[in-house]
PDB file of N, CA and C in Angstrom:
ATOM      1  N   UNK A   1       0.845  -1.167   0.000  1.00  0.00           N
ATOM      2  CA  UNK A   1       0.000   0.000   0.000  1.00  0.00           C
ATOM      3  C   UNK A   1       0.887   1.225   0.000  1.00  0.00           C
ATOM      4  N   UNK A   2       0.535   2.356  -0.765  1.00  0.00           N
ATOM      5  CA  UNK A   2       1.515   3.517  -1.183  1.00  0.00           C
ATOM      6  C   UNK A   2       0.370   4.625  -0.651  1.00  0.00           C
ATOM      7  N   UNK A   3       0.241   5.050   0.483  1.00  0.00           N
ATOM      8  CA  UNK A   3      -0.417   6.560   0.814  1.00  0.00           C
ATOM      9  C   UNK A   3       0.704   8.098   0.396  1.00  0.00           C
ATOM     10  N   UNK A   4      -0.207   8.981  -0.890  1.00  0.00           N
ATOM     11  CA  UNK A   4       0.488  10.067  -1.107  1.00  0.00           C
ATOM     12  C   UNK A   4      -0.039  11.310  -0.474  1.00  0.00           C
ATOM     13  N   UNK A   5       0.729  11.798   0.265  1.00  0.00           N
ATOM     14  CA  UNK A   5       0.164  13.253   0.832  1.00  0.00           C
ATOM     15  C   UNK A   5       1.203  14.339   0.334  1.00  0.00           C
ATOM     16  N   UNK A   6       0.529  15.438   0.999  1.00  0.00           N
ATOM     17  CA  UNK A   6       1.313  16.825   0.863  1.00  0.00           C
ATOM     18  C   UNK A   6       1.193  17.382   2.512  1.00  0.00           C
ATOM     19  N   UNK A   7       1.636  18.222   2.695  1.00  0.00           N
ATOM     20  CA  UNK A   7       1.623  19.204   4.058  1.00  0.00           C
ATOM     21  C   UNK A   7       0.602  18.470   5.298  1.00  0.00           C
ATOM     22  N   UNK A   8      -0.144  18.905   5.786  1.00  0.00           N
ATOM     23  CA  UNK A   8      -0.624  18.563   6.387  1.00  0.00           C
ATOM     24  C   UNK A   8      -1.480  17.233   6.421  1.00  0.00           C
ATOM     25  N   UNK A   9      -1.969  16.830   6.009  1.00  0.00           N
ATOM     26  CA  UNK A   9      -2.049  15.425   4.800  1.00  0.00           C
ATOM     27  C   UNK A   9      -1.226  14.653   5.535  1.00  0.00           C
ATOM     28  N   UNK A  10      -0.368  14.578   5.480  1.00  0.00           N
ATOM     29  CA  UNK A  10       0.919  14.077   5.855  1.00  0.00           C
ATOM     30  C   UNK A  10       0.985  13.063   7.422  1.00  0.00           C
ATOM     31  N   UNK A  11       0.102  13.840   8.168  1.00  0.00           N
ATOM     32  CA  UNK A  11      -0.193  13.862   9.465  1.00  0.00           C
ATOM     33  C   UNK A  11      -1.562  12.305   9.830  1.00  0.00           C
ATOM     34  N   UNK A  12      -2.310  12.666   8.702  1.00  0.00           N
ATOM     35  CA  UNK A  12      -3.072  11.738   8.387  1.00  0.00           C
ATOM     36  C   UNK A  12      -2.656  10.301   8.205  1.00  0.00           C
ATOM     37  N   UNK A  13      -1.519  10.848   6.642  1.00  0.00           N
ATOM     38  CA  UNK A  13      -1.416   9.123   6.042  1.00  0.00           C
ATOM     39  C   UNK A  13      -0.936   8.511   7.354  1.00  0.00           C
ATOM     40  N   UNK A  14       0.143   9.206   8.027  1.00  0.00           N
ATOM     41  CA  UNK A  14       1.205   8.778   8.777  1.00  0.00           C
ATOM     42  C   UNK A  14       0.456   7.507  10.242  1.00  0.00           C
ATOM     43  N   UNK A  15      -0.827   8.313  10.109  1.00  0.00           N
ATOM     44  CA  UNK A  15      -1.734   7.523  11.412  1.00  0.00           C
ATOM     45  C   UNK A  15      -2.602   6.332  10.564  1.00  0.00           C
ATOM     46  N   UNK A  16      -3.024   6.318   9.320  1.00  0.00           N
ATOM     47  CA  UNK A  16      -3.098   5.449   8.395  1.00  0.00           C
ATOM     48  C   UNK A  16      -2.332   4.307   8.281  1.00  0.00           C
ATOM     49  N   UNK A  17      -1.309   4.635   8.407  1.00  0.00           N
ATOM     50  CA  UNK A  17      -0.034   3.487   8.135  1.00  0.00           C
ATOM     51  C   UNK A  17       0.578   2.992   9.418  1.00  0.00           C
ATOM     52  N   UNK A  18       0.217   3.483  10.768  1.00  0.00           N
ATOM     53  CA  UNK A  18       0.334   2.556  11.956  1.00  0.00           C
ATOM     54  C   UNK A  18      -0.814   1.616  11.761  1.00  0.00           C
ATOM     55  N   UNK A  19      -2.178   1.837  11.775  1.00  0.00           N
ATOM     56  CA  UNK A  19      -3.239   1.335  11.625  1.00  0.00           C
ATOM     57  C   UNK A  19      -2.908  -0.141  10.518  1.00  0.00           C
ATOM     58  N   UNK A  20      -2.791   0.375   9.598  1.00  0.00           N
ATOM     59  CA  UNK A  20      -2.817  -0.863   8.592  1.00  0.00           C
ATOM     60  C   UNK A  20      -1.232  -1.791   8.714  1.00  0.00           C
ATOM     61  N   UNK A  21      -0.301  -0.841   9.340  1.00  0.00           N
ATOM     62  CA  UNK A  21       1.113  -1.785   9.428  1.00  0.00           C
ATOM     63  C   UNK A  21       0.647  -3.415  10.631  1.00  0.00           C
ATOM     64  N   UNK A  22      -0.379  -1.990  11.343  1.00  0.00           N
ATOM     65  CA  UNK A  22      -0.484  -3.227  12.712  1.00  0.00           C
ATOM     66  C   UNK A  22      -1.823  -4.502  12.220  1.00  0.00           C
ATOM     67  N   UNK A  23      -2.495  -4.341  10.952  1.00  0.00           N
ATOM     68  CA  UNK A  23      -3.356  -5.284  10.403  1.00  0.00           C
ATOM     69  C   UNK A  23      -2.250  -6.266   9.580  1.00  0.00           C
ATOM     70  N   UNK A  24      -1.141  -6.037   9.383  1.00  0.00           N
ATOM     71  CA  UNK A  24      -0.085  -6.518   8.833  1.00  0.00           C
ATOM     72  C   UNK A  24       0.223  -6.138   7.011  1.00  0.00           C
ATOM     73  N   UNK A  25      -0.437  -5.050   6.687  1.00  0.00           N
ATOM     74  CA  UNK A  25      -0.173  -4.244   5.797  1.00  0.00           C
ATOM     75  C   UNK A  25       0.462  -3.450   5.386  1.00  0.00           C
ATOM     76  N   UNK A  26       2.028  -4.255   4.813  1.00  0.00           N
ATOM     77  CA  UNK A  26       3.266  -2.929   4.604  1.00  0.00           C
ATOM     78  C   UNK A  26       2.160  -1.845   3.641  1.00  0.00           C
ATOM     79  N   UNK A  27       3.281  -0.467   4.461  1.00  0.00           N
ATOM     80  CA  UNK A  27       2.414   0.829   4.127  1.00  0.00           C
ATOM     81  C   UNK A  27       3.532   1.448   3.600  1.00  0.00           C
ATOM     82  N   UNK A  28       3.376   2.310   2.659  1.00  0.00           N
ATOM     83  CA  UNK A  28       4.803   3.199   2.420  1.00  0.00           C
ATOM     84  C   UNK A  28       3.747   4.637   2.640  1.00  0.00           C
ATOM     85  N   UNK A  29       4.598   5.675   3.146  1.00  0.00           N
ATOM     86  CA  UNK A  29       3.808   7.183   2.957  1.00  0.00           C
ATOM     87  C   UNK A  29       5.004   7.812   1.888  1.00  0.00           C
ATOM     88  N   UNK A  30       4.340   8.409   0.692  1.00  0.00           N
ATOM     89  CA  UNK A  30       5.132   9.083   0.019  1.00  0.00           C
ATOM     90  C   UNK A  30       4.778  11.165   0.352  1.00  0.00           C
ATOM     91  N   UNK A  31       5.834  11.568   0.616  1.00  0.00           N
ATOM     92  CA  UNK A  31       5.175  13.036   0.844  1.00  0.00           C
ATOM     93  C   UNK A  31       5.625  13.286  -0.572  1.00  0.00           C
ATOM     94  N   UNK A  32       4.506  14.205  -0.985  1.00  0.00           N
ATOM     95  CA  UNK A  32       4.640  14.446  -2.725  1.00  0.00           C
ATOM     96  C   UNK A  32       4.145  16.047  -2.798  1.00  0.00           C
ATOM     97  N   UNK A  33       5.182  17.449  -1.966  1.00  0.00           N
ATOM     98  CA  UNK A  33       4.758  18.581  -2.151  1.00  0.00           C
ATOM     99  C   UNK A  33       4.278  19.271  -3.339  1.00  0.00           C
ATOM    100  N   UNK A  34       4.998  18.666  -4.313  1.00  0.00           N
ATOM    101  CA  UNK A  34       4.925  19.559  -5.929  1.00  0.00           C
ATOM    102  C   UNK A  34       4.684  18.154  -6.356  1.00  0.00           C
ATOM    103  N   UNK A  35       3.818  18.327  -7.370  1.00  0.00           N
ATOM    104  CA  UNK A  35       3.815  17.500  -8.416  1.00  0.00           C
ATOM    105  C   UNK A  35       4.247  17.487  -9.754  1.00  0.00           C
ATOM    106  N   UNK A  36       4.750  18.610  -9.886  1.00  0.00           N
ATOM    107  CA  UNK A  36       5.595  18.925 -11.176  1.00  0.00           C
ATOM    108  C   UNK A  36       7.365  19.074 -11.050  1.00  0.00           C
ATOM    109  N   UNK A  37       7.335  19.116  -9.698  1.00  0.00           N
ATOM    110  CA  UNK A  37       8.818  18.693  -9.480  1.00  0.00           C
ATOM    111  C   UNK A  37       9.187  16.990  -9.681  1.00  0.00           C
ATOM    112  N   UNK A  38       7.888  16.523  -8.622  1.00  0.00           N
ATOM    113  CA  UNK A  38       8.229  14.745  -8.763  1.00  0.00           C
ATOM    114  C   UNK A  38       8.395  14.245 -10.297  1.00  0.00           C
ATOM    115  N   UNK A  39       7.688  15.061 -11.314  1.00  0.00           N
ATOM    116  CA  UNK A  39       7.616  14.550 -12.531  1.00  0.00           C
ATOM    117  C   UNK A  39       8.586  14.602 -13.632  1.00  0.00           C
ATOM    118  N   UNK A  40       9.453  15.920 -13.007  1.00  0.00           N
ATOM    119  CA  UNK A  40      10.732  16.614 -13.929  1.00  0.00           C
ATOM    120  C   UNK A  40      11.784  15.127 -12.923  1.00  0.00           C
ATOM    121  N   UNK A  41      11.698  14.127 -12.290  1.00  0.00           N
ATOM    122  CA  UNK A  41      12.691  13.568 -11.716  1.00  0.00           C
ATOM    123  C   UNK A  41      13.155  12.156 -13.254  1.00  0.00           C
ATOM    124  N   UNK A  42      14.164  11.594 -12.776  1.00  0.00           N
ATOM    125  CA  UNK A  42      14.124  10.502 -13.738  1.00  0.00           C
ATOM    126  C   UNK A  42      12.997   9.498 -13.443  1.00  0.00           C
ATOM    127  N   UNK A  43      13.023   8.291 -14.676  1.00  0.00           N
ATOM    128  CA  UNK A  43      12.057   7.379 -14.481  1.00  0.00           C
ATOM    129  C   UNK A  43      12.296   6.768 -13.767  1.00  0.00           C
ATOM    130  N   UNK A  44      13.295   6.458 -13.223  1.00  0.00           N
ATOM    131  CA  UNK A  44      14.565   5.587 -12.133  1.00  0.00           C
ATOM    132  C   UNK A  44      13.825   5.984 -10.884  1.00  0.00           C
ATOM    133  N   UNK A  45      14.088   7.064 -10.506  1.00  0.00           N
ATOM    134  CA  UNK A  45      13.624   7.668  -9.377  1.00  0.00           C
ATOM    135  C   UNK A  45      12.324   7.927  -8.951  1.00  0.00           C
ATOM    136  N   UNK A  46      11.344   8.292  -9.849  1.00  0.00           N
ATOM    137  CA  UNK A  46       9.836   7.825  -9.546  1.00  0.00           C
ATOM    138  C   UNK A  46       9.614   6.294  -9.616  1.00  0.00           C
ATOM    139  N   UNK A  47       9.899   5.589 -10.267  1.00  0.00           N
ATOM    140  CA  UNK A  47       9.960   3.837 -10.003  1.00  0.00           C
ATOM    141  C   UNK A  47      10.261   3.875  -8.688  1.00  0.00           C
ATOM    142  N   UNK A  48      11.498   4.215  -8.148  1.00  0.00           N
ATOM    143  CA  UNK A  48      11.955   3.844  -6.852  1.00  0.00           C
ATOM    144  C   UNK A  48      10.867   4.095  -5.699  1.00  0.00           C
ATOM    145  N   UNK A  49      10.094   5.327  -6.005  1.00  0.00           N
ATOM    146  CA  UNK A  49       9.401   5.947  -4.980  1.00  0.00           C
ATOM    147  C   UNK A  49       8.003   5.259  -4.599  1.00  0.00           C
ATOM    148  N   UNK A  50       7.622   5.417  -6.077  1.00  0.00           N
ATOM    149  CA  UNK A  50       6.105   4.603  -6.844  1.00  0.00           C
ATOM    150  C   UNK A  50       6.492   3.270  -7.615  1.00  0.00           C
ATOM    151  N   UNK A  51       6.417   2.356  -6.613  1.00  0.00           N
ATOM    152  CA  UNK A  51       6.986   1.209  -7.649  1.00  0.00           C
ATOM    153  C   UNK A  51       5.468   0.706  -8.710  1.00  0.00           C
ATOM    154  N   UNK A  52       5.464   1.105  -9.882  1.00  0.00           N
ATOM    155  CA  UNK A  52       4.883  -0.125 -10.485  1.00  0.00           C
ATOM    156  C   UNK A  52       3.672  -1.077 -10.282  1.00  0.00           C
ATOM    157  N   UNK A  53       4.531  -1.836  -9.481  1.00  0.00           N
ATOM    158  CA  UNK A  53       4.048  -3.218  -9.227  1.00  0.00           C
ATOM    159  C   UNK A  53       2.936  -3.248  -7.793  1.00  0.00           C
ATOM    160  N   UNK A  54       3.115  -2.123  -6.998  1.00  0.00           N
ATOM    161  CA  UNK A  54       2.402  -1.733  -6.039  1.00  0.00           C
ATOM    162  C   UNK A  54       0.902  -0.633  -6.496  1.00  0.00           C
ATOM    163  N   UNK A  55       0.004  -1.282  -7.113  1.00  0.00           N
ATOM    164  CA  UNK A  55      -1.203  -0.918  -7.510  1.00  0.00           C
ATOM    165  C   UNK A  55      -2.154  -0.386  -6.317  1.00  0.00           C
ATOM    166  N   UNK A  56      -2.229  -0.568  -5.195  1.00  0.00           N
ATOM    167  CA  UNK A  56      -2.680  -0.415  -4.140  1.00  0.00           C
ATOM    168  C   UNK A  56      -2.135   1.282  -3.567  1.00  0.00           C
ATOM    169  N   UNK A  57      -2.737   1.733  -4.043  1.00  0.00           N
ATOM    170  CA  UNK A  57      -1.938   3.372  -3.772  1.00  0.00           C
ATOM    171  C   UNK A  57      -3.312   4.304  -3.492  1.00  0.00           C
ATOM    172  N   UNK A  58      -3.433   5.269  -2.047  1.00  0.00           N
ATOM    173  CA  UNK A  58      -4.379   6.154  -2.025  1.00  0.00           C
ATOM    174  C   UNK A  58      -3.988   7.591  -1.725  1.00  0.00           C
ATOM    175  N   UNK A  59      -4.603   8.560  -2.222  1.00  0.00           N
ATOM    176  CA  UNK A  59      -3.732  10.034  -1.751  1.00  0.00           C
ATOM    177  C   UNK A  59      -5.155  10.584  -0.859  1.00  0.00           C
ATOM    178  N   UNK A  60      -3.965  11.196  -0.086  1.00  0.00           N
ATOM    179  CA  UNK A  60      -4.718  11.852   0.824  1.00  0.00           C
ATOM    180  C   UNK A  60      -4.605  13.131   0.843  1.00  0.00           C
ATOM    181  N   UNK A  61      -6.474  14.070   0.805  1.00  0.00           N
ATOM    182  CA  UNK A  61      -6.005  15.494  -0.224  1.00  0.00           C
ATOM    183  C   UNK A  61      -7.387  15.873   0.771  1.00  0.00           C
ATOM    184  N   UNK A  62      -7.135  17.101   1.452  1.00  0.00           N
ATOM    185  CA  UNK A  62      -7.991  17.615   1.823  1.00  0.00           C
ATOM    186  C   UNK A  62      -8.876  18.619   1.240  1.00  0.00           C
ATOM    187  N   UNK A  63      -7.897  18.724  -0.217  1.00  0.00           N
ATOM    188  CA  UNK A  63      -8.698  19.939  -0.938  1.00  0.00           C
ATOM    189  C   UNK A  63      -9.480  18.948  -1.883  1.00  0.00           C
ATOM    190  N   UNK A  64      -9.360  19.374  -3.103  1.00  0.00           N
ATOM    191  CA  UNK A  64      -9.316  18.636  -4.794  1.00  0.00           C
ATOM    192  C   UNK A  64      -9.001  17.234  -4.759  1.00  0.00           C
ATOM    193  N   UNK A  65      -9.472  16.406  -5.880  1.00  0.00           N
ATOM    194  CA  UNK A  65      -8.913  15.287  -6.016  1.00  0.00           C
ATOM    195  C   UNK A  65      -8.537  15.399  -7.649  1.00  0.00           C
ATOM    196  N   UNK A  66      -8.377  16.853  -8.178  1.00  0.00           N
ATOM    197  CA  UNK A  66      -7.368  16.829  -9.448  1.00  0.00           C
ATOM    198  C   UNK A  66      -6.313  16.913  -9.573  1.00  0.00           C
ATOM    199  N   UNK A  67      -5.653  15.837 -10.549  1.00  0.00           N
ATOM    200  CA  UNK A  67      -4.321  15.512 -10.346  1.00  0.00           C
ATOM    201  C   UNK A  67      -3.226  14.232 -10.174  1.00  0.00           C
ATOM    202  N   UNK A  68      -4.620  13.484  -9.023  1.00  0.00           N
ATOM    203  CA  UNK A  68      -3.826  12.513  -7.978  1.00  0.00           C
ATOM    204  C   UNK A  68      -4.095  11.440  -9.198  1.00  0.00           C
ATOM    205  N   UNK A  69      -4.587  11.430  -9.805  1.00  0.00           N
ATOM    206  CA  UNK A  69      -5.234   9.727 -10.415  1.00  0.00           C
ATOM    207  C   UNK A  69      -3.686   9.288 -11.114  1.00  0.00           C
ATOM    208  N   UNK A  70      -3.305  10.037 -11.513  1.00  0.00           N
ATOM    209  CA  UNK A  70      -1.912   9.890 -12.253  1.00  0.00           C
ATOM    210  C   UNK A  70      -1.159   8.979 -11.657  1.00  0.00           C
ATOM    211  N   UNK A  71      -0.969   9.301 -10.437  1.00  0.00           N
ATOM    212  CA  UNK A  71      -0.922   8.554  -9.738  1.00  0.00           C
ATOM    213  C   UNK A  71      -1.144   7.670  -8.530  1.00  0.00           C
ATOM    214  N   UNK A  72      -2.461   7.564  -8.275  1.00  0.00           N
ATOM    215  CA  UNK A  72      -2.742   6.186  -7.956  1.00  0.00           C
ATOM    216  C   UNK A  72      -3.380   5.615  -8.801  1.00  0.00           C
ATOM    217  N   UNK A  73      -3.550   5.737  -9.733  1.00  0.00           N
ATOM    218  CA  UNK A  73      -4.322   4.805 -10.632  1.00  0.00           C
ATOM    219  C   UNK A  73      -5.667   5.017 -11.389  1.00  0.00           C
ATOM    220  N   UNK A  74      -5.770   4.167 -12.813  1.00  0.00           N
ATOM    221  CA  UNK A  74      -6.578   4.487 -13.240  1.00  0.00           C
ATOM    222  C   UNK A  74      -7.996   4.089 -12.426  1.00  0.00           C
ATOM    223  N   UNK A  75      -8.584   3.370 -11.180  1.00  0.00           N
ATOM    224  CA  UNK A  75      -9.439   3.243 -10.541  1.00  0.00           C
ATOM    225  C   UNK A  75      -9.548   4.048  -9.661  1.00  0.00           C
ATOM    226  N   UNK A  76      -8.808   5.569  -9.739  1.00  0.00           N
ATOM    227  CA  UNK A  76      -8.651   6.038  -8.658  1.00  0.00           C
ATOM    228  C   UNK A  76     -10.223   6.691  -8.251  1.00  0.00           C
ATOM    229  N   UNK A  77     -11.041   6.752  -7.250  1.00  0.00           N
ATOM    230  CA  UNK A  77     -12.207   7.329  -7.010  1.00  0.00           C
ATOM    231  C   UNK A  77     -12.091   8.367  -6.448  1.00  0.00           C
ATOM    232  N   UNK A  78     -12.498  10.116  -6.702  1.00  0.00           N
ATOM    233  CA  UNK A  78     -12.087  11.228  -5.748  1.00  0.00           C
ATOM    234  C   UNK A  78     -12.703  11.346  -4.720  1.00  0.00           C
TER     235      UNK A  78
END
């Protein structure tokens, strides 16, 4: 499971991912301030962050949900 936040957000996933670590659900929290910085990175380096193979990804957005689907996925629901 891949939770993406920004700023305060952040505070959230972070209590998210005790919760589900202790159901036995590795959690990764990615903090993702800019999204046009993460995107100018190599492909190397967003792989590393966002692997792929980890489809299970939710962002946590107190405002909008434009934007995020990119990445979590095309099922993403806002």
């Amino acid at each position: 499971m891949i939770l993406i936040g920004t700023g305060s957000e952040l505070s959230v996933a972070l209590a998210a991912q005790e919760k589900l670590e202790a159901d036995g659900i590795p959690t990764r929290v990615v903090s993702m301030p800019c999204q046009e910085w993460f995107d100018e990175q190599s492909a190397e380096y967003r792989e590393s962050v966002l692997p792929a193979a980890v489809t299970a990804r939710v962002s946590v957005e107190a405002g909008i949900a434009m934007g995020w689907a990119k990445y979590v996925g095309a099922r993403a629901r806002p």
